[in-house]
Every structure is written in C-alpha cells, then in structure tokens.
C-alpha atoms as a PDB file:
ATOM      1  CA  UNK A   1       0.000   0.000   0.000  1.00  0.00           C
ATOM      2  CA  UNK A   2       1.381   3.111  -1.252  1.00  0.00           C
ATOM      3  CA  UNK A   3       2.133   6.290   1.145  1.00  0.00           C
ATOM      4  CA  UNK A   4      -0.613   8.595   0.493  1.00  0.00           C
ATOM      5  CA  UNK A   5       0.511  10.695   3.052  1.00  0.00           C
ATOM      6  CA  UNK A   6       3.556  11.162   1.005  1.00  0.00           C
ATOM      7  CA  UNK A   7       1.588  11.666  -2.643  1.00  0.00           C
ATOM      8  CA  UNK A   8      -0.316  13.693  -1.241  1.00  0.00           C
ATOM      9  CA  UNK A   9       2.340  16.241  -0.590  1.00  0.00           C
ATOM     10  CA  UNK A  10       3.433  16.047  -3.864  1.00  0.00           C
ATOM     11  CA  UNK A  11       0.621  16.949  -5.448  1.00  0.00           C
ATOM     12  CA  UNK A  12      -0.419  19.490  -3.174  1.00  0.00           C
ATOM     13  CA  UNK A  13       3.190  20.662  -4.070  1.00  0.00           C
ATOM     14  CA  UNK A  14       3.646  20.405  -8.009  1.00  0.00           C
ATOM     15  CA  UNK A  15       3.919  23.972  -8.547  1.00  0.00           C
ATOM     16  CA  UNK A  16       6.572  24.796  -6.229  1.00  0.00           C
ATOM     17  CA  UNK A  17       8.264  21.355  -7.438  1.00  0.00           C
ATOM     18  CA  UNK A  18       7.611  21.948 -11.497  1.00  0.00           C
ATOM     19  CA  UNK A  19       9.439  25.264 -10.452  1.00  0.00           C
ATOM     20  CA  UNK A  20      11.995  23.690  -8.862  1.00  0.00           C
ATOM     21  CA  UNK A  21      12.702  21.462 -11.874  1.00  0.00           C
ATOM     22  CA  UNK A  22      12.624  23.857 -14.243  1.00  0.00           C
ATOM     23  CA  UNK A  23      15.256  26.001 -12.293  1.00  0.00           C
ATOM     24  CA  UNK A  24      17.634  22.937 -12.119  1.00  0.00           C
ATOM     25  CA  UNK A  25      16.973  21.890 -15.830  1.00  0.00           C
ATOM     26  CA  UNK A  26      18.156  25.496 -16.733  1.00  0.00           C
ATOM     27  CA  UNK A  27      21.264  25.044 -14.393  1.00  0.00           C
ATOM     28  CA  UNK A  28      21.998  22.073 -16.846  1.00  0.00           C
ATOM     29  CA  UNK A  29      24.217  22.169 -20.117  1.00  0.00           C
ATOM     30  CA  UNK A  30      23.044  18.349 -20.571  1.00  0.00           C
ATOM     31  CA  UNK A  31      19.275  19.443 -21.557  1.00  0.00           C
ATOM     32  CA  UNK A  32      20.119  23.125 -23.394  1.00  0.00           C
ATOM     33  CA  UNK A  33      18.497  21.858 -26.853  1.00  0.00           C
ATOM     34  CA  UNK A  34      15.400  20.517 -24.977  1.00  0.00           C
ATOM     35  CA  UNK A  35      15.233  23.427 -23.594  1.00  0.00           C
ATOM     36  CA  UNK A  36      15.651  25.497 -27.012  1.00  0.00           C
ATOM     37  CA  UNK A  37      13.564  23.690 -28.692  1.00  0.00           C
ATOM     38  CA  UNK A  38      10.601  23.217 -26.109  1.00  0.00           C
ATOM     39  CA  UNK A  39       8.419  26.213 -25.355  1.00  0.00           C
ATOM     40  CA  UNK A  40       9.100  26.784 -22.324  1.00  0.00           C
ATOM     41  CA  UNK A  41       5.131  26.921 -21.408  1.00  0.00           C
ATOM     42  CA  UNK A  42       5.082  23.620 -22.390  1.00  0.00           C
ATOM     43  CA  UNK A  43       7.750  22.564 -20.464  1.00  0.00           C
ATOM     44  CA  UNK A  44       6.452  24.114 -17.204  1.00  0.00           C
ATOM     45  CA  UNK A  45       2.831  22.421 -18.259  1.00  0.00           C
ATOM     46  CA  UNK A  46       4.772  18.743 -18.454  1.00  0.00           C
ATOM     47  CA  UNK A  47       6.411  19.361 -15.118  1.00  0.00           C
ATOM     48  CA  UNK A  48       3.691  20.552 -13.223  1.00  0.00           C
ATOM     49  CA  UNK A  49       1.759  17.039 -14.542  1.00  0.00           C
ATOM     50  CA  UNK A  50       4.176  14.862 -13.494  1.00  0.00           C
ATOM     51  CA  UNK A  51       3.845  15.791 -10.005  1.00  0.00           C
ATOM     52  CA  UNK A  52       0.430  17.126 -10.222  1.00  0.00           C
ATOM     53  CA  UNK A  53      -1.323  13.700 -11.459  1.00  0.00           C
ATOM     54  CA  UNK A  54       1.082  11.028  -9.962  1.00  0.00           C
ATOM     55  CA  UNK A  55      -1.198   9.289  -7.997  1.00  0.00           C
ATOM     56  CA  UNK A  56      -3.152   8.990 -10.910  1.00  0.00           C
ATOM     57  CA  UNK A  57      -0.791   7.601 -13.110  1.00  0.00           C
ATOM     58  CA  UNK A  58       0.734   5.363 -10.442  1.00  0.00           C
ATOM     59  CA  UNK A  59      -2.965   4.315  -9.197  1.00  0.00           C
ATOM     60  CA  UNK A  60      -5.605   4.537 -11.848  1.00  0.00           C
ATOM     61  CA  UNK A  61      -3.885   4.419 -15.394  1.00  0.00           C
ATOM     62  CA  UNK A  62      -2.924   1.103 -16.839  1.00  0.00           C
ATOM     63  CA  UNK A  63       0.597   0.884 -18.387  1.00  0.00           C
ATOM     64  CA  UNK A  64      -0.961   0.509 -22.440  1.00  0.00           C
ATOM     65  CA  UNK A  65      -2.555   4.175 -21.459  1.00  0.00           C
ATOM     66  CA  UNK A  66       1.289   5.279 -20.440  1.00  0.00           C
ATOM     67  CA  UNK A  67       2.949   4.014 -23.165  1.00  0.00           C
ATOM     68  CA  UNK A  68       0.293   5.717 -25.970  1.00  0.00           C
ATOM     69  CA  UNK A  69       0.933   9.455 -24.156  1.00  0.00           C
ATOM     70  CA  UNK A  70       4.657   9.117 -23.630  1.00  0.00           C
ATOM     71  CA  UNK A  71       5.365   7.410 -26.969  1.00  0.00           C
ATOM     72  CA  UNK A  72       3.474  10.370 -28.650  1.00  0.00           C
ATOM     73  CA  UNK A  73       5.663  12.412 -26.589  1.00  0.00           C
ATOM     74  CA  UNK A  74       8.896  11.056 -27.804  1.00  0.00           C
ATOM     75  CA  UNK A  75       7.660  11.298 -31.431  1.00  0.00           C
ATOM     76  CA  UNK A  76       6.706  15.230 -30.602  1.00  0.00           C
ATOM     77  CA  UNK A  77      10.158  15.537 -29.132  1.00  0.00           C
ATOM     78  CA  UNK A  78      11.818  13.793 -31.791  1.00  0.00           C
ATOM     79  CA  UNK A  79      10.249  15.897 -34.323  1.00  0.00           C
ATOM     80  CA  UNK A  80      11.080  19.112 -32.555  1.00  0.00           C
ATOM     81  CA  UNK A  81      14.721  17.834 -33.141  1.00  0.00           C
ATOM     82  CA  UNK A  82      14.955  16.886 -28.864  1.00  0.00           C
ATOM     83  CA  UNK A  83      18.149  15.172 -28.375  1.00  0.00           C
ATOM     84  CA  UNK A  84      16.993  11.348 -26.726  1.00  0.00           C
ATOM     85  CA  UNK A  85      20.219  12.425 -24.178  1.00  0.00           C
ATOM     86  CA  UNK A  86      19.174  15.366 -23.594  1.00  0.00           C
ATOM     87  CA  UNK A  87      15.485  13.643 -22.491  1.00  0.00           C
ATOM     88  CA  UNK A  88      16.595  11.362 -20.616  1.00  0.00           C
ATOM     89  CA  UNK A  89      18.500  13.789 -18.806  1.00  0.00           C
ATOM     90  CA  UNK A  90      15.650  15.868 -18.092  1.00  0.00           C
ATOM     91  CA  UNK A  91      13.343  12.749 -16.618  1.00  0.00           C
ATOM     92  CA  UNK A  92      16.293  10.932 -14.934  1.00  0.00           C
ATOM     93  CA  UNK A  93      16.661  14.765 -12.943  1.00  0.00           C
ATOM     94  CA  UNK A  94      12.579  15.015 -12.281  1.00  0.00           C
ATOM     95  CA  UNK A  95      12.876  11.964 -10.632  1.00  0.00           C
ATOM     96  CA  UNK A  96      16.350  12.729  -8.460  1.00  0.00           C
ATOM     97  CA  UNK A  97      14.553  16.246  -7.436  1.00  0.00           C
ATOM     98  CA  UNK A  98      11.238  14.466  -6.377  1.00  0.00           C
ATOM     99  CA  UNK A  99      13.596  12.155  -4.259  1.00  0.00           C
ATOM    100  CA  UNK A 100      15.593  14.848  -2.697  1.00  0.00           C
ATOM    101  CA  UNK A 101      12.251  16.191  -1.494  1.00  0.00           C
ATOM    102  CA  UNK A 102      10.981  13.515  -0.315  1.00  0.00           C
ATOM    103  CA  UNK A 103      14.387  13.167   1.985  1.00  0.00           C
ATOM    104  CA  UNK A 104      14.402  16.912   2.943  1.00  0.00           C
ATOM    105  CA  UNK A 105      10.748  16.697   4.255  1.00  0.00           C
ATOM    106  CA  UNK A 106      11.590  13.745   6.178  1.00  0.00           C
ATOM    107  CA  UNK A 107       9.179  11.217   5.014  1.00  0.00           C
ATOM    108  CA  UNK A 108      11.322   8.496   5.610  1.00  0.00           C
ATOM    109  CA  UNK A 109      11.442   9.083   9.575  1.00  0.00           C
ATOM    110  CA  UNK A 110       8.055   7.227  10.571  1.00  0.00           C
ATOM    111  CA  UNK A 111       9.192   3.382  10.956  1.00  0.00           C
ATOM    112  CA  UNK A 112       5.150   2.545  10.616  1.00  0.00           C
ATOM    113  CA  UNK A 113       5.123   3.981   6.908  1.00  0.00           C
ATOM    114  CA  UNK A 114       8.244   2.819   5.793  1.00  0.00           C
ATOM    115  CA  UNK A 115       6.327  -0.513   3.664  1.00  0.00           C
ATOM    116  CA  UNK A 116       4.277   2.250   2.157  1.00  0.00           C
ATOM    117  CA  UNK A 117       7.186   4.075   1.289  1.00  0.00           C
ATOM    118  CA  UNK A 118       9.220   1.546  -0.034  1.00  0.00           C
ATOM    119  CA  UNK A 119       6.000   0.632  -2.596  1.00  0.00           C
ATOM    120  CA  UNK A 120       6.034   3.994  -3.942  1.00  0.00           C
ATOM    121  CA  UNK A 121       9.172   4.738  -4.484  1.00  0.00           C
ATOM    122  CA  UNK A 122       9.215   1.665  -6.214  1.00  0.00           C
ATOM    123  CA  UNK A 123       6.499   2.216  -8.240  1.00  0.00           C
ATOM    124  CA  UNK A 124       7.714   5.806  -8.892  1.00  0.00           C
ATOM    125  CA  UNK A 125      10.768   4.157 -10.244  1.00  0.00           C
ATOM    126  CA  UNK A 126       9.127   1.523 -12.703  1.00  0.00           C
ATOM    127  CA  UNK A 127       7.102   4.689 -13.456  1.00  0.00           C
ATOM    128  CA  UNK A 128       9.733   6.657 -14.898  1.00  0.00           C
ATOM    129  CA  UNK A 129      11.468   3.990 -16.765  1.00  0.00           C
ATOM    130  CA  UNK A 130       8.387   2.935 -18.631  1.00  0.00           C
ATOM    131  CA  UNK A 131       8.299   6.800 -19.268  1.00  0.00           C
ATOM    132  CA  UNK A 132      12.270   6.339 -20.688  1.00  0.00           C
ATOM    133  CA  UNK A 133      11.288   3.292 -22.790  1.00  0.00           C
ATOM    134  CA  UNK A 134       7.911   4.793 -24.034  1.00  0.00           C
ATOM    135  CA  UNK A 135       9.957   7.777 -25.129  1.00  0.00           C
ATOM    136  CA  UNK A 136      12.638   5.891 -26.985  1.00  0.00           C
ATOM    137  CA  UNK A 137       9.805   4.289 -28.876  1.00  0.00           C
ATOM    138  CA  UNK A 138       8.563   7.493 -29.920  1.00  0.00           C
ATOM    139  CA  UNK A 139      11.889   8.452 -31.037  1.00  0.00           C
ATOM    140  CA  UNK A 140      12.439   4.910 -32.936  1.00  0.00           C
ATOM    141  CA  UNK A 141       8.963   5.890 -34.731  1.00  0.00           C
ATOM    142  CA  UNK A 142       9.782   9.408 -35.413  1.00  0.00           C
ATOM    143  CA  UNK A 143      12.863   8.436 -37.218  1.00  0.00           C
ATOM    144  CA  UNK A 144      10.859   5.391 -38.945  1.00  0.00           C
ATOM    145  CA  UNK A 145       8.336   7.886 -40.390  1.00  0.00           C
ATOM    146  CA  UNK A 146      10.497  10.559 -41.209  1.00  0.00           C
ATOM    147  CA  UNK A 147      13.170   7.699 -42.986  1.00  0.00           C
ATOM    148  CA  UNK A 148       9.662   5.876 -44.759  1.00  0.00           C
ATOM    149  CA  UNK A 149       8.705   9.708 -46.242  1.00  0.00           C
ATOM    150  CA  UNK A 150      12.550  10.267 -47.524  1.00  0.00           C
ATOM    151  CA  UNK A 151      12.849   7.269 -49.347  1.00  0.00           C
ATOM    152  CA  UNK A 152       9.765   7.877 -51.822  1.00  0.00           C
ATOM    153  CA  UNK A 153      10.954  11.095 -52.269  1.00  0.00           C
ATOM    154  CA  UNK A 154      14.419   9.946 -53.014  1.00  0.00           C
ATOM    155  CA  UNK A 155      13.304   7.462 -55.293  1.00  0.00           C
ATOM    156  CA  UNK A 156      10.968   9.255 -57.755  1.00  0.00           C
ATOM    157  CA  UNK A 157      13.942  11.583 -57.857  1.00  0.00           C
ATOM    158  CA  UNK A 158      15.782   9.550 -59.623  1.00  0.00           C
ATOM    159  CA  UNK A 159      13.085   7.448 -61.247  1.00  0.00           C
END
C-alpha cells in the first residue's frame, strides 16, 4: 500500500516542485536543446503534470494508457529535433529532485510507513522507466516515419 501521506504532498506541491525542476533543468548544459527547442510553457505544463497527477498515473492508469501518451511524446520531441540524451536527462533529474524532497521533508522518519514508502518509491521508479522506454519508442517511430517519407521522395527523384 502506497504512502498517500507522502503523494499527497506532492501533489499538493507540483507547482513549487515543477518550479523547482525547471530552475535545475536550466542550471543544466546536458538538456540546453530541450530546452531550445521546447516552449518553455510547455515545459512548465509537463512538469507541473508529473507531479500534479502522480497518484493517478501510479494508481488509476494502466501501463498501455502510459505508453500511448509518452510514446506520442517522444515522437513530438523527436520531431522538434529533442536530443533522446538530452530527455533522458531531463526525466532521470525530475525523478532525483522528487527524491531529494521527499528526503528533505523527512518522510522516511516514521518506521510505521516505511512498507508504504518503499511501494512507492518503487512504483515511482518503474514509473519513470516505462516513461524512458515509451519515449525511446517514440523516437524509434519518429525516425521510422520521417526515414519511410525520404525514401519515396528519393526514389521518384531519380526514377
């Protein structure tokens, strides 16, 4: 059983979380063309959800419902011309900030909560490498699509 204690105060916290993020993810020279090529409205909007609806997606949404938003997501990204580094770099920090506050509130104190806690952060883990494998599907697609619309081209070229 997961911590809802602990959810809770991430959602009740996304904004000043999403804000966090975004400050580190500037702060970062591995995520610079994500963040050139994102709007950064959108990328405030994707932060804030992640935290914002995790109980949902951790609790309610089945994994086929995951992987058709996040490999859309890749494909967007890939099409915007997102590095798959520079992604992964940007998810593999969300989820190091959302553990660093989850240590400096001291959630892990209460010896009583500590199965609940161990579930989520498990969960929150599995979570956000489905999200990294989704993604790299989108990417594998992107390039699929944009290699299958080349190669007509190409060949009544020369036809």
């Amino acid at each position: 059983m997961y911590s809802f204690k602990l959810i809770r105060l991430i959602e009740a916290r996304a904004d000043h979380l999403s804000e966090g993020l975004i400050h580190r993810l500037k702060k970062s020279d591995r995520c610079s063309e994500l963040l050139q090529r994102v709007p950064s409205d959108e990328l405030r909007r994707r932060c804030y959800e992640i935290y914002r609806d995790l109980s949902d997606w951790l609790l309610h949404k089945t994994e086929s419902e995951l992987e058709e938003r996040v490999v859309a997501l890749g494909m967007k990204r890939a099409t915007q011309g997102v590095p798959y580094t520079d992604f992964l770099w940007a998810v593999t920090t969300t989820k190091e900030y959302l553990w660093e506050f989850m240590l400096a509130e001291g959630l892990f104190e209460e010896p009583i909560d500590l199965f609940g806690e161990i579930d989520l952060l498990y969960s929150m883990d599995r979570f956000f490498n489905r999200i990294l494998y989704f993604v790299a599907i989108g990417y594998e697609r992107a390039r699929q699509a944009e290699h299958e619309h080349a190669t007509p081209q190409y060949a009544s070229a020369h036809a």
